[in-house]
PDB file of N, CA and C in Angstrom:
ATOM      1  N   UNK A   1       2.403 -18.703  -4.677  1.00  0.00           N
ATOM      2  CA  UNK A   1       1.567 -17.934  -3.768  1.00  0.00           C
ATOM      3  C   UNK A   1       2.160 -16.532  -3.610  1.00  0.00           C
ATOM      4  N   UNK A   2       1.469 -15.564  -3.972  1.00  0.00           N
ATOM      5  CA  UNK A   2       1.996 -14.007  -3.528  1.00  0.00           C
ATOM      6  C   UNK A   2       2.187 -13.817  -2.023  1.00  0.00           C
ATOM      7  N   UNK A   3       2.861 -12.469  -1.838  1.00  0.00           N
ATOM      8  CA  UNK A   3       3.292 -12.845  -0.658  1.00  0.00           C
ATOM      9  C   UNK A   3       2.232 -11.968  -0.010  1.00  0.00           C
ATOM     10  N   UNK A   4       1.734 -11.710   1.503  1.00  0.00           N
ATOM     11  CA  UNK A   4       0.780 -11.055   2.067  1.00  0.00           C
ATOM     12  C   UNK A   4       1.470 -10.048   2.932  1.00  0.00           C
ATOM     13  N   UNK A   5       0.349  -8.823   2.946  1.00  0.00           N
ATOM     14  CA  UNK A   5       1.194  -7.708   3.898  1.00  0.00           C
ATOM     15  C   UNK A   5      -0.174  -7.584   4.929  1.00  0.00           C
ATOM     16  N   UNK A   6       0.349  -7.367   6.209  1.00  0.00           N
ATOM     17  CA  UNK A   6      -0.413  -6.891   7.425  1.00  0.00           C
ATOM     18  C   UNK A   6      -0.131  -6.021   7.786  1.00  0.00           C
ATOM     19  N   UNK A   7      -1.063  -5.621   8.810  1.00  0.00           N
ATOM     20  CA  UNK A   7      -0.717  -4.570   9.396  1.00  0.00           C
ATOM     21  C   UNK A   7      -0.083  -3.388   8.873  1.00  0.00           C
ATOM     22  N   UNK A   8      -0.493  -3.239   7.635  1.00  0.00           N
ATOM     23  CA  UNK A   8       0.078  -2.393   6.347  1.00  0.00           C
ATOM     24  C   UNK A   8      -0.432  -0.515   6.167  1.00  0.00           C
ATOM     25  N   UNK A   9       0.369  -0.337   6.002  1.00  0.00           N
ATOM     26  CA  UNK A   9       0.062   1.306   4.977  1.00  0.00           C
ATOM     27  C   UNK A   9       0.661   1.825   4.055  1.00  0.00           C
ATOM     28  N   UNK A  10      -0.023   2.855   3.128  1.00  0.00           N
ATOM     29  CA  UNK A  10       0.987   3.273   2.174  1.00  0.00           C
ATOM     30  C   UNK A  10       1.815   4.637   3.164  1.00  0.00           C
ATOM     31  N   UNK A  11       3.002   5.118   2.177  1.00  0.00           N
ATOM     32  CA  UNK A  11       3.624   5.642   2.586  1.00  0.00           C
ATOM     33  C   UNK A  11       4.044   6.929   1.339  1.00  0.00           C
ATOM     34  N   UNK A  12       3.910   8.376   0.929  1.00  0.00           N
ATOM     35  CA  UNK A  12       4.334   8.606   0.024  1.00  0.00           C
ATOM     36  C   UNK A  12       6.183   9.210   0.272  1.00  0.00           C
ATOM     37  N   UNK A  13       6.685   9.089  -0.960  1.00  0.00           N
ATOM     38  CA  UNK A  13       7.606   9.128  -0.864  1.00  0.00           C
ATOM     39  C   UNK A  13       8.584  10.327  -1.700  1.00  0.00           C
ATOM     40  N   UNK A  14       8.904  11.457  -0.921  1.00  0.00           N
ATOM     41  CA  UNK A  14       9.650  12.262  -1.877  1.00  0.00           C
ATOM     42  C   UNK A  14      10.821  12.620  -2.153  1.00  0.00           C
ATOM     43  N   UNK A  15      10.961  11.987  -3.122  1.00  0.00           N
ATOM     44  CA  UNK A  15      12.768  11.787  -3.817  1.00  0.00           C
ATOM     45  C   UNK A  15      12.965  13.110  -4.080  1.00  0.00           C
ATOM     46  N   UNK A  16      12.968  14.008  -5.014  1.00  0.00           N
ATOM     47  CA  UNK A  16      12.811  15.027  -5.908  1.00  0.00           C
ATOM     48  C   UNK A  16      12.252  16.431  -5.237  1.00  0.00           C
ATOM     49  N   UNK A  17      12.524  16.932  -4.301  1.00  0.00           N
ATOM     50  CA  UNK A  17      11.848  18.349  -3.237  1.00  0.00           C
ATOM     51  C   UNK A  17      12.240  19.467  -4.457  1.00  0.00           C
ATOM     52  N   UNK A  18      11.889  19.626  -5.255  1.00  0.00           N
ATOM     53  CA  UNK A  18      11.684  20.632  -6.199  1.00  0.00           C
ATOM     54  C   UNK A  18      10.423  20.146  -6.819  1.00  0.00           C
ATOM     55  N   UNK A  19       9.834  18.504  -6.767  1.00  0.00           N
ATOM     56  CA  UNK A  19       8.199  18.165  -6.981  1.00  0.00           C
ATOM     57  C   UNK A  19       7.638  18.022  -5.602  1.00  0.00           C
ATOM     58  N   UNK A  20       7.903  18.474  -4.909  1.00  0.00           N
ATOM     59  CA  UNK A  20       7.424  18.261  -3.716  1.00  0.00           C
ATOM     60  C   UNK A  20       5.885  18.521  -3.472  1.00  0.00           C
ATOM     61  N   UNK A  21       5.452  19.298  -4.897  1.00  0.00           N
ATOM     62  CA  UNK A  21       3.938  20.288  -4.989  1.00  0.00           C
ATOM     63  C   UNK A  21       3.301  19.199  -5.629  1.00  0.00           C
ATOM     64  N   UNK A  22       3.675  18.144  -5.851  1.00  0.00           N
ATOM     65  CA  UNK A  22       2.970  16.775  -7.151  1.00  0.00           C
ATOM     66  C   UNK A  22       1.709  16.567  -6.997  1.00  0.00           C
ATOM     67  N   UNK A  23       0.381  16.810  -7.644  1.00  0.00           N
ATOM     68  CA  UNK A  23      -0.802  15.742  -7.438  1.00  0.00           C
ATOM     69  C   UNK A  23      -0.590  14.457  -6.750  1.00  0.00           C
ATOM     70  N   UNK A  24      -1.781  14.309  -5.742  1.00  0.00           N
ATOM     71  CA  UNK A  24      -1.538  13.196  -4.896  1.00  0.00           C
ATOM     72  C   UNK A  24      -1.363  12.010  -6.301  1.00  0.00           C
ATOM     73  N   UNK A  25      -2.097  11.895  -7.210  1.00  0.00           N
ATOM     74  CA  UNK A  25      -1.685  10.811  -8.427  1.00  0.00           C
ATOM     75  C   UNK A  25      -0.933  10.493  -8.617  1.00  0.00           C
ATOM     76  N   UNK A  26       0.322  11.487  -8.623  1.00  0.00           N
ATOM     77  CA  UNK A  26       1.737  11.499  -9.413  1.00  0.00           C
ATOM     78  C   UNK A  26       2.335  11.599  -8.027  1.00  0.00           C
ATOM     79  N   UNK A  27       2.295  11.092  -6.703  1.00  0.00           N
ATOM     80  CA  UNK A  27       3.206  10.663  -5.968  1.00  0.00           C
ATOM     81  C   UNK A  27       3.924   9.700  -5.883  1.00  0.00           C
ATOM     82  N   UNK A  28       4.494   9.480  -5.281  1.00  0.00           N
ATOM     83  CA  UNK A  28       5.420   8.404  -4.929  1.00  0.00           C
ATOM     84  C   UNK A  28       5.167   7.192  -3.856  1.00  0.00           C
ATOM     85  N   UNK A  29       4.733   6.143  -4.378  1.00  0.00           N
ATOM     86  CA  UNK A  29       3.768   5.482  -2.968  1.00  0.00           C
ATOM     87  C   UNK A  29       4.808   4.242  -2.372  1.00  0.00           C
ATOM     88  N   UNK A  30       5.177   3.703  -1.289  1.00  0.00           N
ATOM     89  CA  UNK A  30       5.440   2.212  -1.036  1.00  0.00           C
ATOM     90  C   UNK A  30       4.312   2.264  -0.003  1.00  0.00           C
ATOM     91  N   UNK A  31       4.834   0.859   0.590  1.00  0.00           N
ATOM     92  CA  UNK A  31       3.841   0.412   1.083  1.00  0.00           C
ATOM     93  C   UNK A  31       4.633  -0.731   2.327  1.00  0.00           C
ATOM     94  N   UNK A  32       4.815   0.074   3.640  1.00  0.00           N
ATOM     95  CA  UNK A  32       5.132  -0.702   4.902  1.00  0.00           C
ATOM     96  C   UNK A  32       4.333  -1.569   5.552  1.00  0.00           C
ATOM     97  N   UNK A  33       4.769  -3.051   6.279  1.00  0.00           N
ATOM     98  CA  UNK A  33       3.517  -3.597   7.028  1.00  0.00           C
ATOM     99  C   UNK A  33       5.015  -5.133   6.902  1.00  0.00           C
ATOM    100  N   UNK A  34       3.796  -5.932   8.063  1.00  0.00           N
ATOM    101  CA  UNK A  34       4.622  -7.206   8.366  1.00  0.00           C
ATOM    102  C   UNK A  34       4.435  -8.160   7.207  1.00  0.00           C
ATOM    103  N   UNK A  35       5.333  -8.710   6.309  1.00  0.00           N
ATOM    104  CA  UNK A  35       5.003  -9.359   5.145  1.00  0.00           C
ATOM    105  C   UNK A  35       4.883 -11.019   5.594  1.00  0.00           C
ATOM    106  N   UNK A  36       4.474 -11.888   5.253  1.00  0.00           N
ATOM    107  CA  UNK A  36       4.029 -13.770   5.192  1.00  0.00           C
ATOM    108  C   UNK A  36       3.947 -14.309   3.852  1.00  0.00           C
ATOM    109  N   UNK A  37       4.272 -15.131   3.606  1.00  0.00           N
ATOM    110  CA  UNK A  37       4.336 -15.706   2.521  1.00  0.00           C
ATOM    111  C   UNK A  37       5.528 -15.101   1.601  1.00  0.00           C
ATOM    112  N   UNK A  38       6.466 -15.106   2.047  1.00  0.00           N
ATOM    113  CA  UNK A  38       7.439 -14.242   1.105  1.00  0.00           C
ATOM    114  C   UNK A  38       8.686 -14.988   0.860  1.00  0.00           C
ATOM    115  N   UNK A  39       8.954 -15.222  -0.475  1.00  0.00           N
ATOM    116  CA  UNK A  39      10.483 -15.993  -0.632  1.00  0.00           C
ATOM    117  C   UNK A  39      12.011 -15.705   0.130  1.00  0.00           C
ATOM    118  N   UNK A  40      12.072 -14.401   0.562  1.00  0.00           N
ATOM    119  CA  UNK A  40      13.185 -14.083   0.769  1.00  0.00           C
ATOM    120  C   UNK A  40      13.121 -13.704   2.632  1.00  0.00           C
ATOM    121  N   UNK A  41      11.634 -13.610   3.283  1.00  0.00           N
ATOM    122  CA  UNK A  41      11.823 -12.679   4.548  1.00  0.00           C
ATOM    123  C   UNK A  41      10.939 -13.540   5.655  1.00  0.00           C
ATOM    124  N   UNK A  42      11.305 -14.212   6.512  1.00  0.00           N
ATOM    125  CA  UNK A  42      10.774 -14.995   7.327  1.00  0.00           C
ATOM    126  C   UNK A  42       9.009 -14.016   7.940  1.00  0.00           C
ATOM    127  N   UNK A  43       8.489 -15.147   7.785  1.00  0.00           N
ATOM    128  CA  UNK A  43       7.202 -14.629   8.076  1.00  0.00           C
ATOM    129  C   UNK A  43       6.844 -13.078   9.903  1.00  0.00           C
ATOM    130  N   UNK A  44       6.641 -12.458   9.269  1.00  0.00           N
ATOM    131  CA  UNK A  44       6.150 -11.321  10.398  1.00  0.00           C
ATOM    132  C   UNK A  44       7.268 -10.297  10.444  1.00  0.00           C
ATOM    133  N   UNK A  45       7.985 -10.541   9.499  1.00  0.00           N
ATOM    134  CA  UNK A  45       9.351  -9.336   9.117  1.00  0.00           C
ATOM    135  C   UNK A  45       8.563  -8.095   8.487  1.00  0.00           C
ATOM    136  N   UNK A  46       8.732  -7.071   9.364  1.00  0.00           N
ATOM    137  CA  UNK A  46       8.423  -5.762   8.623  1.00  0.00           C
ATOM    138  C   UNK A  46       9.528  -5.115   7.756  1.00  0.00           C
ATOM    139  N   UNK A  47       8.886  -5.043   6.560  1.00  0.00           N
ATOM    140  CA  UNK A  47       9.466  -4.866   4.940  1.00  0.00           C
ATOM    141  C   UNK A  47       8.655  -3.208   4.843  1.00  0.00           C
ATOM    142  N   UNK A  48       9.771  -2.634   3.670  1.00  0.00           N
ATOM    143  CA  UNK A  48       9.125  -1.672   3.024  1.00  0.00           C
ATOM    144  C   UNK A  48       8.911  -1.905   1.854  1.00  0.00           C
ATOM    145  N   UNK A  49       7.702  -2.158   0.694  1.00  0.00           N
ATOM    146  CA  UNK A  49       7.762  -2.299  -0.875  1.00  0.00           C
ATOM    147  C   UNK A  49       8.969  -0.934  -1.307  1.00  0.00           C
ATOM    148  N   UNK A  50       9.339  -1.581  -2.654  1.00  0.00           N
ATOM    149  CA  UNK A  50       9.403  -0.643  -3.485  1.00  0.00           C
ATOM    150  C   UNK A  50       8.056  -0.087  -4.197  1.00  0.00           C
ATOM    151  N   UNK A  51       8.535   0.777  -4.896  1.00  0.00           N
ATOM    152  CA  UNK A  51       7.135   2.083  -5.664  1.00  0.00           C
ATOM    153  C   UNK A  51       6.417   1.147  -6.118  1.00  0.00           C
ATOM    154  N   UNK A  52       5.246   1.423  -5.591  1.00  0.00           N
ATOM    155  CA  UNK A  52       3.762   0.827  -5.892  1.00  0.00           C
ATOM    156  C   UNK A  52       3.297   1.394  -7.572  1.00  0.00           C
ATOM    157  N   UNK A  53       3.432   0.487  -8.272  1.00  0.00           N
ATOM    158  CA  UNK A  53       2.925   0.805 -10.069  1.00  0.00           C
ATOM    159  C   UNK A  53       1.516   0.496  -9.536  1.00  0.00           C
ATOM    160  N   UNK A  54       0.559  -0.155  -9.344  1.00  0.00           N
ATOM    161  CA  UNK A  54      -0.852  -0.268  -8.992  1.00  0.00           C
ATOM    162  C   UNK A  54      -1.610  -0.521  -7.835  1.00  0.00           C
ATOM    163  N   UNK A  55      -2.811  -0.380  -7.593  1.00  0.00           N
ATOM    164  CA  UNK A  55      -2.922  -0.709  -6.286  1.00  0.00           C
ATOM    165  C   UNK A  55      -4.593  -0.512  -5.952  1.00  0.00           C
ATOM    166  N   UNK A  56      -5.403  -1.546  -5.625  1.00  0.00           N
ATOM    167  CA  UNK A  56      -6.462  -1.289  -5.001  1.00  0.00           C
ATOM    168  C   UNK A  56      -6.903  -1.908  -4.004  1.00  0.00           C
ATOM    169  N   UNK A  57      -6.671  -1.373  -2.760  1.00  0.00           N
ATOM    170  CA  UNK A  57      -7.059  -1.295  -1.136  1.00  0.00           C
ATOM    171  C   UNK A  57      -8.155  -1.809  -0.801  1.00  0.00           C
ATOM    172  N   UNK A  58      -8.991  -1.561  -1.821  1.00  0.00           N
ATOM    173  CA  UNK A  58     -10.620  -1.813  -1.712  1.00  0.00           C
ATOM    174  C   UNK A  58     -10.812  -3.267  -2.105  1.00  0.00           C
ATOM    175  N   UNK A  59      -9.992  -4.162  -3.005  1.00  0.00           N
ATOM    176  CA  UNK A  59     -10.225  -5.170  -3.568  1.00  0.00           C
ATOM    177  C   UNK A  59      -9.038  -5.864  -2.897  1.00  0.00           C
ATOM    178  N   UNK A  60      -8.104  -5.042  -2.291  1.00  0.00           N
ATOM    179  CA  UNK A  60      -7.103  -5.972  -1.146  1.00  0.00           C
ATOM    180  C   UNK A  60      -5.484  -6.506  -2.297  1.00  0.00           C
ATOM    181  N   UNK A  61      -5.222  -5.589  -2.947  1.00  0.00           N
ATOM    182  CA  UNK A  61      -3.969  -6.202  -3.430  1.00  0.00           C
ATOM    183  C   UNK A  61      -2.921  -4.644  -4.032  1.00  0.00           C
ATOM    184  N   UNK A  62      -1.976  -5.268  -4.374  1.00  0.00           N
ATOM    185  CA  UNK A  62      -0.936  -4.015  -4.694  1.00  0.00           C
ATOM    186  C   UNK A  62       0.114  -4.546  -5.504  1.00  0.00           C
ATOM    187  N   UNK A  63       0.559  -4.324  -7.032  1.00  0.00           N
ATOM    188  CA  UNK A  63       1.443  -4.230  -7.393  1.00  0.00           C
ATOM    189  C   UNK A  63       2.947  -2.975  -7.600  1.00  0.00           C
ATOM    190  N   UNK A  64       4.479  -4.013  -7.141  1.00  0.00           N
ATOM    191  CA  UNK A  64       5.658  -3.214  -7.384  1.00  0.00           C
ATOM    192  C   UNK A  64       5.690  -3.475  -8.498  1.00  0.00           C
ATOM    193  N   UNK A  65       7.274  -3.068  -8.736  1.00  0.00           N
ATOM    194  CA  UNK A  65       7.776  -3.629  -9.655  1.00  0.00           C
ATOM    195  C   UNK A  65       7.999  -4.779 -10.000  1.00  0.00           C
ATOM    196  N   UNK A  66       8.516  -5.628  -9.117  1.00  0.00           N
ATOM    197  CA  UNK A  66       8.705  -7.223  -9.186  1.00  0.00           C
ATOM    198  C   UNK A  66       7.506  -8.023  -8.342  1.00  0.00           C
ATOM    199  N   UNK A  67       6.717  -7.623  -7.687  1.00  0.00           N
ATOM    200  CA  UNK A  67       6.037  -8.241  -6.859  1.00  0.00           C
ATOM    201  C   UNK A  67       4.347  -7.947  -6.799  1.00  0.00           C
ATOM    202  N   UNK A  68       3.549  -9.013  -6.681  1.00  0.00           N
ATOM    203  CA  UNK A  68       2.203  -8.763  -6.206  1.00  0.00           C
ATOM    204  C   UNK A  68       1.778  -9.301  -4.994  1.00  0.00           C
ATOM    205  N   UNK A  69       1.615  -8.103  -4.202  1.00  0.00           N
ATOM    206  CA  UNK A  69       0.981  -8.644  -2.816  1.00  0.00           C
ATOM    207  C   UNK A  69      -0.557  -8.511  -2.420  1.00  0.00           C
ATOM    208  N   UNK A  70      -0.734  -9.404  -1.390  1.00  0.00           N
ATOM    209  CA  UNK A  70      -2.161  -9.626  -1.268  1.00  0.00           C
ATOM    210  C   UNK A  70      -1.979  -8.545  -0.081  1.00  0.00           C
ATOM    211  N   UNK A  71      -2.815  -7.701   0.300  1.00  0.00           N
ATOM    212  CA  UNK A  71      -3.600  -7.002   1.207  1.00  0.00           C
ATOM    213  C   UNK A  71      -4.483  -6.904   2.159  1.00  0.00           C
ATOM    214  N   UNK A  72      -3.707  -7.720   3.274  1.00  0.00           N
ATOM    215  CA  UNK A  72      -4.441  -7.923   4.683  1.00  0.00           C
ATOM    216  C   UNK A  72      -5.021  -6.768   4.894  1.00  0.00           C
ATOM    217  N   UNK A  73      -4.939  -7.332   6.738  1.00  0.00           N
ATOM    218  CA  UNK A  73      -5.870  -6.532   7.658  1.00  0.00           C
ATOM    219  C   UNK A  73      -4.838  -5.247   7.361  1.00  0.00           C
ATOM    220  N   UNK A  74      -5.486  -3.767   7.010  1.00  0.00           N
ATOM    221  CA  UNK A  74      -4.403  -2.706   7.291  1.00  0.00           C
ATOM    222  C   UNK A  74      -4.057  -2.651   8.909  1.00  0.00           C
ATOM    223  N   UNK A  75      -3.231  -1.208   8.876  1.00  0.00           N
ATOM    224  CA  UNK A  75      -3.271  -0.534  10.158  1.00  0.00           C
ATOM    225  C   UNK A  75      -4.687   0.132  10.698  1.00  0.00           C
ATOM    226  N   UNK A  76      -4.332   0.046  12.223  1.00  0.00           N
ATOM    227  CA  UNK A  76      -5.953   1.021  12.786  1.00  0.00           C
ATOM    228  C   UNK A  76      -6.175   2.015  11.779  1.00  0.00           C
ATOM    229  N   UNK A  77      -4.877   2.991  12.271  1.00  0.00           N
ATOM    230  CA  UNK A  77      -5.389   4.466  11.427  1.00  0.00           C
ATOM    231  C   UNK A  77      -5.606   4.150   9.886  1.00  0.00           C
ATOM    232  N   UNK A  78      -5.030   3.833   9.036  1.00  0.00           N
ATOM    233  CA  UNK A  78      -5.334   3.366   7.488  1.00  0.00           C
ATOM    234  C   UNK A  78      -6.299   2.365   7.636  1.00  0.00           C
ATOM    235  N   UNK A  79      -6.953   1.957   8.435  1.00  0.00           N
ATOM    236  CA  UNK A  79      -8.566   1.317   7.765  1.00  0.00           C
ATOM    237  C   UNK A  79      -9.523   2.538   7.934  1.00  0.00           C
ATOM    238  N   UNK A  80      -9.228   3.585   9.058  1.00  0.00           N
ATOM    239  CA  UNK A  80     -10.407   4.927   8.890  1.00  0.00           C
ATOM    240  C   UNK A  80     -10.003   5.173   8.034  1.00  0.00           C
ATOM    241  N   UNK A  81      -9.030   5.343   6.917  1.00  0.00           N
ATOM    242  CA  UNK A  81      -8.775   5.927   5.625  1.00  0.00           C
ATOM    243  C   UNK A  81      -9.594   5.185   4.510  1.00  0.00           C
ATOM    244  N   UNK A  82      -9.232   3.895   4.578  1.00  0.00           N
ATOM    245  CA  UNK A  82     -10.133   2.973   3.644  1.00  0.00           C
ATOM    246  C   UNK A  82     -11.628   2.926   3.632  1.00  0.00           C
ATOM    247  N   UNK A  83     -11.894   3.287   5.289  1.00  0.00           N
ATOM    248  CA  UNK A  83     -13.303   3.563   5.131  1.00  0.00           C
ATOM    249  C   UNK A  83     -14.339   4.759   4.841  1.00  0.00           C
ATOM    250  N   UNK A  84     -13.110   5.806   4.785  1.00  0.00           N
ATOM    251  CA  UNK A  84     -13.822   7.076   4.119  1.00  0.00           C
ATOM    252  C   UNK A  84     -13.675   6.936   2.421  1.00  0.00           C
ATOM    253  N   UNK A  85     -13.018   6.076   2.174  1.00  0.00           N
ATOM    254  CA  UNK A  85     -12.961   5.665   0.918  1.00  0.00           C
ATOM    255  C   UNK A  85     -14.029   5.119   0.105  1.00  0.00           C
ATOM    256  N   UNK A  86     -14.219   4.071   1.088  1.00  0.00           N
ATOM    257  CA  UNK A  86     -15.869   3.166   0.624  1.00  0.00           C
ATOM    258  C   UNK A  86     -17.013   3.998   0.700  1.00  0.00           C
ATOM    259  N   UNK A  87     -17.365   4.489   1.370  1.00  0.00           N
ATOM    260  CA  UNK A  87     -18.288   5.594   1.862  1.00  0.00           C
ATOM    261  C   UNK A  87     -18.556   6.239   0.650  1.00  0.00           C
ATOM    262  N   UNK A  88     -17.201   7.434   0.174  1.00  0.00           N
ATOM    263  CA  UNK A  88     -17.141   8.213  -0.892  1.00  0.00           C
ATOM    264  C   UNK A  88     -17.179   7.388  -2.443  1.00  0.00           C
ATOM    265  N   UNK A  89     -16.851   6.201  -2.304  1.00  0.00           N
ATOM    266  CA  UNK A  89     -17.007   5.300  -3.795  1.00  0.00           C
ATOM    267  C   UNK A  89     -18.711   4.950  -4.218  1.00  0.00           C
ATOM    268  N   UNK A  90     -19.835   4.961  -2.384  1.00  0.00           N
ATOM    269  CA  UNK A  90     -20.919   4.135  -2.342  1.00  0.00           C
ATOM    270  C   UNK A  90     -21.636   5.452  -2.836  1.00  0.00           C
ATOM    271  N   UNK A  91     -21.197   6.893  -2.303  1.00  0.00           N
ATOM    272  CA  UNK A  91     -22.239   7.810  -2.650  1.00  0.00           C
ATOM    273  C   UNK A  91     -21.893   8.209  -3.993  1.00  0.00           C
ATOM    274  N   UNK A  92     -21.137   7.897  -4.775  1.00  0.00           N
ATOM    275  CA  UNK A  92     -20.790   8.287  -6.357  1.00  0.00           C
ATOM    276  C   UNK A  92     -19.979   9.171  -6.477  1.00  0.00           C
ATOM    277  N   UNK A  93     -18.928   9.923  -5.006  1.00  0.00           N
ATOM    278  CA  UNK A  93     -18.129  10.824  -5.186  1.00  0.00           C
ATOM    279  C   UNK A  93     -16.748  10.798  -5.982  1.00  0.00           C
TER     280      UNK A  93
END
């Protein structure tokens, strides 16, 4: 069973302040929130991922490097994000 994140958001992350100018693409993403189902972290432990290699919000999941998590309920503020998302995916933007 993958493990699940709640109450979740991404986070970008900048190692490198000489790229500090990066396309949002080529950022640096993890991803904070209370993790369940997880081998190593008792359920409702807030974890930070390591760098997110994939990820779709909209379909509820996120791959690290070593890990695939399922994609709960987000945070308040990051579901108005997700939902200007859907919005802009429904009108063809």
């Amino acid at each position: 069973m993958d493990p699940r994140l709640e109450n979740w958001m991404t986070r970008i992350i900048i190692d490198d302040p000489a790229n500090e100018y990066r396309s949002p693409e080529n950022k640096l993403y993890v991803i904070a929130g209370e993790v369940y189902d997880h081998p190593f972290h008792p359920d409702g432990t807030l974890v930070t991922t390591t760098y997110v290699q994939k990820m779709n919000a909209l379909e509820g999941w996120a791959q690290t490097r070593n890990t695939h998590y399922i994609l709960g309920k987000p945070s308040a503020g990051y579901q108005k994000f997700l939902d200007m998302l859907a919005k802009q995916k429904a009108a063809g933007k």
